[in-house]
C-alpha atoms as a PDB file:
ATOM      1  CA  UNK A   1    -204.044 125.668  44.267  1.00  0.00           C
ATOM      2  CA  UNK A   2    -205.044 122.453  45.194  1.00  0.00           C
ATOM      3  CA  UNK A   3    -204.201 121.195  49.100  1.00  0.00           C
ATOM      4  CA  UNK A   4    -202.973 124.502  49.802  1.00  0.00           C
ATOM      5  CA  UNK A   5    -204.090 127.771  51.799  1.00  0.00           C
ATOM      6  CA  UNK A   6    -203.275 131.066  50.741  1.00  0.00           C
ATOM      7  CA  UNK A   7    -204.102 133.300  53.853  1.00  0.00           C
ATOM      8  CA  UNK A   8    -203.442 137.254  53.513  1.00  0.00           C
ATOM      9  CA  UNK A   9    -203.948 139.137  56.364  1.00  0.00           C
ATOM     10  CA  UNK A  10    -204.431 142.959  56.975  1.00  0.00           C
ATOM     11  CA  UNK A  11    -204.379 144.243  59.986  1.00  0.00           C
ATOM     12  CA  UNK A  12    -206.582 142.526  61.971  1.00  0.00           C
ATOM     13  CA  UNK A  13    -208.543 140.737  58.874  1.00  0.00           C
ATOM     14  CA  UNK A  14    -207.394 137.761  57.569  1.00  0.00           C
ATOM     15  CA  UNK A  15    -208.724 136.952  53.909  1.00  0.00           C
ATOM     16  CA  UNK A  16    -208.359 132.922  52.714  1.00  0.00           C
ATOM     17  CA  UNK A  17    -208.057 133.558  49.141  1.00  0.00           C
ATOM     18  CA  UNK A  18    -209.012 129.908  48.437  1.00  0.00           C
ATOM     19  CA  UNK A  19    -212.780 130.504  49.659  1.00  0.00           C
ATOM     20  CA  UNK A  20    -212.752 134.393  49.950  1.00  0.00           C
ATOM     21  CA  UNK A  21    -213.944 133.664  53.556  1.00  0.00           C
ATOM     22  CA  UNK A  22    -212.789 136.501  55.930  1.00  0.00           C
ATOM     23  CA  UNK A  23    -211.350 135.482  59.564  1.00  0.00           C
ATOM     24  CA  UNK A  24    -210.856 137.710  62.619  1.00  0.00           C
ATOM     25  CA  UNK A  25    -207.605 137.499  63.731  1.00  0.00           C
ATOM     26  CA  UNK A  26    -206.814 138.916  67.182  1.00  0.00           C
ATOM     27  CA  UNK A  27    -203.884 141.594  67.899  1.00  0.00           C
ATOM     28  CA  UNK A  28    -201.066 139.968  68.976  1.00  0.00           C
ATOM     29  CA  UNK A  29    -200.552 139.957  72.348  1.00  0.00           C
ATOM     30  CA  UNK A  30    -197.120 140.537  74.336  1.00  0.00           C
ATOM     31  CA  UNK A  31    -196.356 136.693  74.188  1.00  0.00           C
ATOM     32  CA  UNK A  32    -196.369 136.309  70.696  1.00  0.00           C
ATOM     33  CA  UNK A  33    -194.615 139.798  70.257  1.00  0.00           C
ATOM     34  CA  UNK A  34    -190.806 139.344  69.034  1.00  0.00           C
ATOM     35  CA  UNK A  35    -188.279 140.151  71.450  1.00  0.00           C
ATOM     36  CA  UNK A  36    -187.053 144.096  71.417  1.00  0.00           C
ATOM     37  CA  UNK A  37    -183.845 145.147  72.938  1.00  0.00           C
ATOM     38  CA  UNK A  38    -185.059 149.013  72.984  1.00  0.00           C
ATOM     39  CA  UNK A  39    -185.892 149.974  76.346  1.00  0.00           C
ATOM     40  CA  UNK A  40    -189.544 151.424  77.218  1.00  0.00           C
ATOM     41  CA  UNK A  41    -189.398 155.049  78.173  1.00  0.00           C
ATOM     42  CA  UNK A  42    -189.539 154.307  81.853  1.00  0.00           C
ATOM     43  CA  UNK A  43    -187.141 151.889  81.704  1.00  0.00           C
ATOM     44  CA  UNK A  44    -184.903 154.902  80.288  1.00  0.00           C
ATOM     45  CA  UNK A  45    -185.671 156.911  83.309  1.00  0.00           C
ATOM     46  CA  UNK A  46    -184.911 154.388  85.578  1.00  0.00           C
ATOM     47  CA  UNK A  47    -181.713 153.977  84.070  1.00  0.00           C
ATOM     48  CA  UNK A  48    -180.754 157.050  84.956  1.00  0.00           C
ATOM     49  CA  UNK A  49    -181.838 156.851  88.307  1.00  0.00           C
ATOM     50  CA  UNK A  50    -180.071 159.776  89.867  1.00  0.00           C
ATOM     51  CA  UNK A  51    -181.614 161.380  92.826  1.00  0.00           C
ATOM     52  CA  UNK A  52    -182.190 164.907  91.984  1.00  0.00           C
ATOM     53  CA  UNK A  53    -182.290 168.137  94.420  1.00  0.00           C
ATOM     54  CA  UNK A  54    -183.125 171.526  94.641  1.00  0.00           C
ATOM     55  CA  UNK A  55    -182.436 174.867  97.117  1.00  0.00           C
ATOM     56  CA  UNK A  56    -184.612 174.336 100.454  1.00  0.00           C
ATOM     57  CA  UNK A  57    -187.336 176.730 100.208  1.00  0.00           C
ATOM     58  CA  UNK A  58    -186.580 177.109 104.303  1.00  0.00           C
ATOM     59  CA  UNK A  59    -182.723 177.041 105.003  1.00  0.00           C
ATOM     60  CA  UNK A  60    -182.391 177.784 108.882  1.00  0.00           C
ATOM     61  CA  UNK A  61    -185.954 176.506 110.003  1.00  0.00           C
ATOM     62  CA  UNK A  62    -185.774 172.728 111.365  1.00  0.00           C
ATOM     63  CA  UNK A  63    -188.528 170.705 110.070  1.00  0.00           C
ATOM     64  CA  UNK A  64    -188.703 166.714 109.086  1.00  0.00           C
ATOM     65  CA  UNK A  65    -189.418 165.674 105.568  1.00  0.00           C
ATOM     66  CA  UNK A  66    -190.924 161.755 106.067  1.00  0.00           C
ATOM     67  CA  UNK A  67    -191.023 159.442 102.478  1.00  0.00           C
ATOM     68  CA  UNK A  68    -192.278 156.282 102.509  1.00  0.00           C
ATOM     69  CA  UNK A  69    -191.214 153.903  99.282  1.00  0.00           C
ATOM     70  CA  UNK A  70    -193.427 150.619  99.149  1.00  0.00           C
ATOM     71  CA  UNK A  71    -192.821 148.900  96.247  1.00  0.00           C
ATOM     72  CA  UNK A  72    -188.741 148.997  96.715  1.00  0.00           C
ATOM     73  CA  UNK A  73    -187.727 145.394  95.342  1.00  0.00           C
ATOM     74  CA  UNK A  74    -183.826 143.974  94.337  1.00  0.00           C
ATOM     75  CA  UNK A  75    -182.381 140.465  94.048  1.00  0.00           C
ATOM     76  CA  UNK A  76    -181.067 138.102  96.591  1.00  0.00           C
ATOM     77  CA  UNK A  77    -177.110 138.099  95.426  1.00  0.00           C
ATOM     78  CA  UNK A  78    -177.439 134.347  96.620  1.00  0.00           C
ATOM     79  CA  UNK A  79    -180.288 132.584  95.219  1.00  0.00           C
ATOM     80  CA  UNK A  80    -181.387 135.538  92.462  1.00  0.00           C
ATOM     81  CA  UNK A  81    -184.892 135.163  94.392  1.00  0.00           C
ATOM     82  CA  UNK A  82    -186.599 138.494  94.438  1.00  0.00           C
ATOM     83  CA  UNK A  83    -186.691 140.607  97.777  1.00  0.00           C
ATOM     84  CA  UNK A  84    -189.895 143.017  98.553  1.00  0.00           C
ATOM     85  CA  UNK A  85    -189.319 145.969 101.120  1.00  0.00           C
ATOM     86  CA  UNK A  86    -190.702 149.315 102.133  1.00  0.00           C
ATOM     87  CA  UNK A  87    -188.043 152.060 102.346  1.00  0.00           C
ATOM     88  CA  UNK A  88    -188.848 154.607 104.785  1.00  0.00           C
ATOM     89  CA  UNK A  89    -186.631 157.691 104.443  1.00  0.00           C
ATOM     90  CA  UNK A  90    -186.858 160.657 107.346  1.00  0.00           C
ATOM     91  CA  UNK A  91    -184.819 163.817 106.844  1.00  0.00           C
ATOM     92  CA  UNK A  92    -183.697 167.294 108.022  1.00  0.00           C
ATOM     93  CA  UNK A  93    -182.586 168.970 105.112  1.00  0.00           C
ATOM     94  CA  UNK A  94    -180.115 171.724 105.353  1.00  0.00           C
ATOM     95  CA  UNK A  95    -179.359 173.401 101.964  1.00  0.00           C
ATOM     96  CA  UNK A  96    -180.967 170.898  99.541  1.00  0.00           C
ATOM     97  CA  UNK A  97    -184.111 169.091  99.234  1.00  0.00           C
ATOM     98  CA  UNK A  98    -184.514 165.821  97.166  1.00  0.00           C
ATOM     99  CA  UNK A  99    -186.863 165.714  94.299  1.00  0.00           C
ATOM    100  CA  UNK A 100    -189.547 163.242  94.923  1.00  0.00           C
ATOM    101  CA  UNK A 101    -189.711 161.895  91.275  1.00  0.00           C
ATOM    102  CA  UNK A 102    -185.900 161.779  91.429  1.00  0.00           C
ATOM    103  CA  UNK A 103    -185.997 159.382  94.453  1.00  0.00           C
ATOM    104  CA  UNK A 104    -189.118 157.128  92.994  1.00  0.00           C
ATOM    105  CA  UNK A 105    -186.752 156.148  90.122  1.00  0.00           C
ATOM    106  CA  UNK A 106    -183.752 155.852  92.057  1.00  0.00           C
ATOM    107  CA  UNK A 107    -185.239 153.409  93.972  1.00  0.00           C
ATOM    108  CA  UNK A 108    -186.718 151.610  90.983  1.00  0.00           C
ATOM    109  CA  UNK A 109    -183.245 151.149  89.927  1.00  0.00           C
ATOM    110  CA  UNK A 110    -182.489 148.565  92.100  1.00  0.00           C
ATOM    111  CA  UNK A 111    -185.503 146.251  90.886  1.00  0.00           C
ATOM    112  CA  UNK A 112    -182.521 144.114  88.981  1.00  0.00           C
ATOM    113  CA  UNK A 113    -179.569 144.546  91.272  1.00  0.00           C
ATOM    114  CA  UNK A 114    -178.165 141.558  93.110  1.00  0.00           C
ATOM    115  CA  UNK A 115    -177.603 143.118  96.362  1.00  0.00           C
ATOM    116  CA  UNK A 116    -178.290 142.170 100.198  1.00  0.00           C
ATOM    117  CA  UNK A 117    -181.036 143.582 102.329  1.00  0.00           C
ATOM    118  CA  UNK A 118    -177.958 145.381 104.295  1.00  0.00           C
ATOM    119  CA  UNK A 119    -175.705 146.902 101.386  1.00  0.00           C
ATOM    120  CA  UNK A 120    -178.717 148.425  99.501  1.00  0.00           C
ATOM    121  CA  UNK A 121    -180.279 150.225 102.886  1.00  0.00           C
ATOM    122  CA  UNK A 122    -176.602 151.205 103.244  1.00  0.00           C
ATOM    123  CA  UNK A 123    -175.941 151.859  99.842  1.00  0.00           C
ATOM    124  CA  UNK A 124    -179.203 154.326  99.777  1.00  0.00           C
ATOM    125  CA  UNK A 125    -178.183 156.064 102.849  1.00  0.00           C
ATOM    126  CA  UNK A 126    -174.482 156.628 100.919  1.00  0.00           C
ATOM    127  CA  UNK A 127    -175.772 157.963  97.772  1.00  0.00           C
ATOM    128  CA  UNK A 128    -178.779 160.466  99.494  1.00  0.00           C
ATOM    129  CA  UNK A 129    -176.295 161.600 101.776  1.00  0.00           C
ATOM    130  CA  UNK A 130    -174.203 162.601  98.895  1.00  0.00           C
ATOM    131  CA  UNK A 131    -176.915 163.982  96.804  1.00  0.00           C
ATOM    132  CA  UNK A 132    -178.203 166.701  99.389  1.00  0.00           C
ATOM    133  CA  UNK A 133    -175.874 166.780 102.652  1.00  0.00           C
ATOM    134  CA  UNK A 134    -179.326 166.649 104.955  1.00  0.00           C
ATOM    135  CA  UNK A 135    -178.590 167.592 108.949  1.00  0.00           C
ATOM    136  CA  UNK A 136    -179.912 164.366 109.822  1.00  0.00           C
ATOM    137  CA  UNK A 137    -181.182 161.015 108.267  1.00  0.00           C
ATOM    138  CA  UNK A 138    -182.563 158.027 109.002  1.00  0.00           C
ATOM    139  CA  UNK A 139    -182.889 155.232 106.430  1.00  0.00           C
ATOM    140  CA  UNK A 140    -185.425 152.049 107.148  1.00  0.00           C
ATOM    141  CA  UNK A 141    -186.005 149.057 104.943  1.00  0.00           C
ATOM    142  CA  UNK A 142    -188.313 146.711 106.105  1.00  0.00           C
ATOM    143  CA  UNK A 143    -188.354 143.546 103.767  1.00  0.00           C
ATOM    144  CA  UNK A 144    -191.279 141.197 102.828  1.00  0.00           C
ATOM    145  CA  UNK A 145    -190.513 137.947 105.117  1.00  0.00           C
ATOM    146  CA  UNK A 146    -188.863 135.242 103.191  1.00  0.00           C
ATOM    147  CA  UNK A 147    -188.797 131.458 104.354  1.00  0.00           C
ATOM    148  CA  UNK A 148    -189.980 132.510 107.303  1.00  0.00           C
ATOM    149  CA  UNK A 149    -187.517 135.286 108.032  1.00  0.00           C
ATOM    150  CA  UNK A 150    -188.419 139.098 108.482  1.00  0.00           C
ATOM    151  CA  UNK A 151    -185.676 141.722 108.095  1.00  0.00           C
ATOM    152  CA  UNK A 152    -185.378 145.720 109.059  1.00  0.00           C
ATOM    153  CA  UNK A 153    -182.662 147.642 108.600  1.00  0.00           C
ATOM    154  CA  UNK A 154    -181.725 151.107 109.946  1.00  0.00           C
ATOM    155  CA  UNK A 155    -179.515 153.517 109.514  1.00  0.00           C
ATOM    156  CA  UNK A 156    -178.907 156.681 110.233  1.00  0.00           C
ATOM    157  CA  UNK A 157    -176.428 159.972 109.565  1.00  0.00           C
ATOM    158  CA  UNK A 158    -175.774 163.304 111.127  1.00  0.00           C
ATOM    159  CA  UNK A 159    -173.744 165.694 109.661  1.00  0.00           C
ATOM    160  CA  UNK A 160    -170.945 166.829 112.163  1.00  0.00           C
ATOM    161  CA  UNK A 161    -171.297 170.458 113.392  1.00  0.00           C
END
């Protein structure tokens, strides 16, 4: 085999056949990877993204449930530029209670969404009210400034006697 190289490689081994010299090769990392269009497990979970609730453990008593989100991000549905905010969610729960993990990954969902900093804290507000019917909420997204621009948004909800 004259002017050419026959390389074999084995899992992280690479043997040139030509001088029987043996090379490390390293694993491959994500950028040389080829593209997959199966989703990662979490990425299934967020897909689902439903918020999730169960029986309050103390239907009658009055008492505030306070969540804090901090790593709540969607896109600008004008420029695509990502948008960073803090969701701070306080409720009075009647009946149902929201499940915490159910919330985290409904709020991941919006990571890819091209929505404004009003229709998502509005949006959120919609779909929790929905989910578990609380006495009273109050929904608070406080966004990352942006070109010199800081946004918070409230809303709130009371359920009519």
């Amino acid at each position: 085999m004259v002017g050419k190289i026959a390389i074999v490689q084995t899992g992280r081994v690479a043997i040139n056949l030509m001088t029987n010299d043996s090379l490390f090769m390293p694993e491959l990392g994500a950028e040389n990877q080829p593209p997959t269009t199966e989703m990662k497990y979490g990425e299934r979970e967020i897909a689902k993204g439903k918020l999730i609730t169960f029986p309050n453990p103390r239907i009658g008593r009055r008492y505030d449930i306070h969540i804090t989100l901090p790593e709540f991000t969607c896109k600008c549905p004008f420029s695509g530029y990502p948008d960073f905010a803090t969701i701070y969610i306080t409720y009075v729960p009647d009946r149902l209670v929201v499940e915490l993990k159910a919330i985290k990954l409904y709020i991941n969902s919006y990571r890819d969404r091209y929505i404004s900093h009003e229709e998502s804290i509005n949006q959120i507000l919609d779909d929790f009210v929905a989910a578990c019917d609380p006495l009273e909420v109050h929904v608070k997204g406080d966004y990352s400034p942006r070109g010199n621009v800081h946004t918070v948004i409230e809303v709130r909800h009371q359920k009519a006697n």
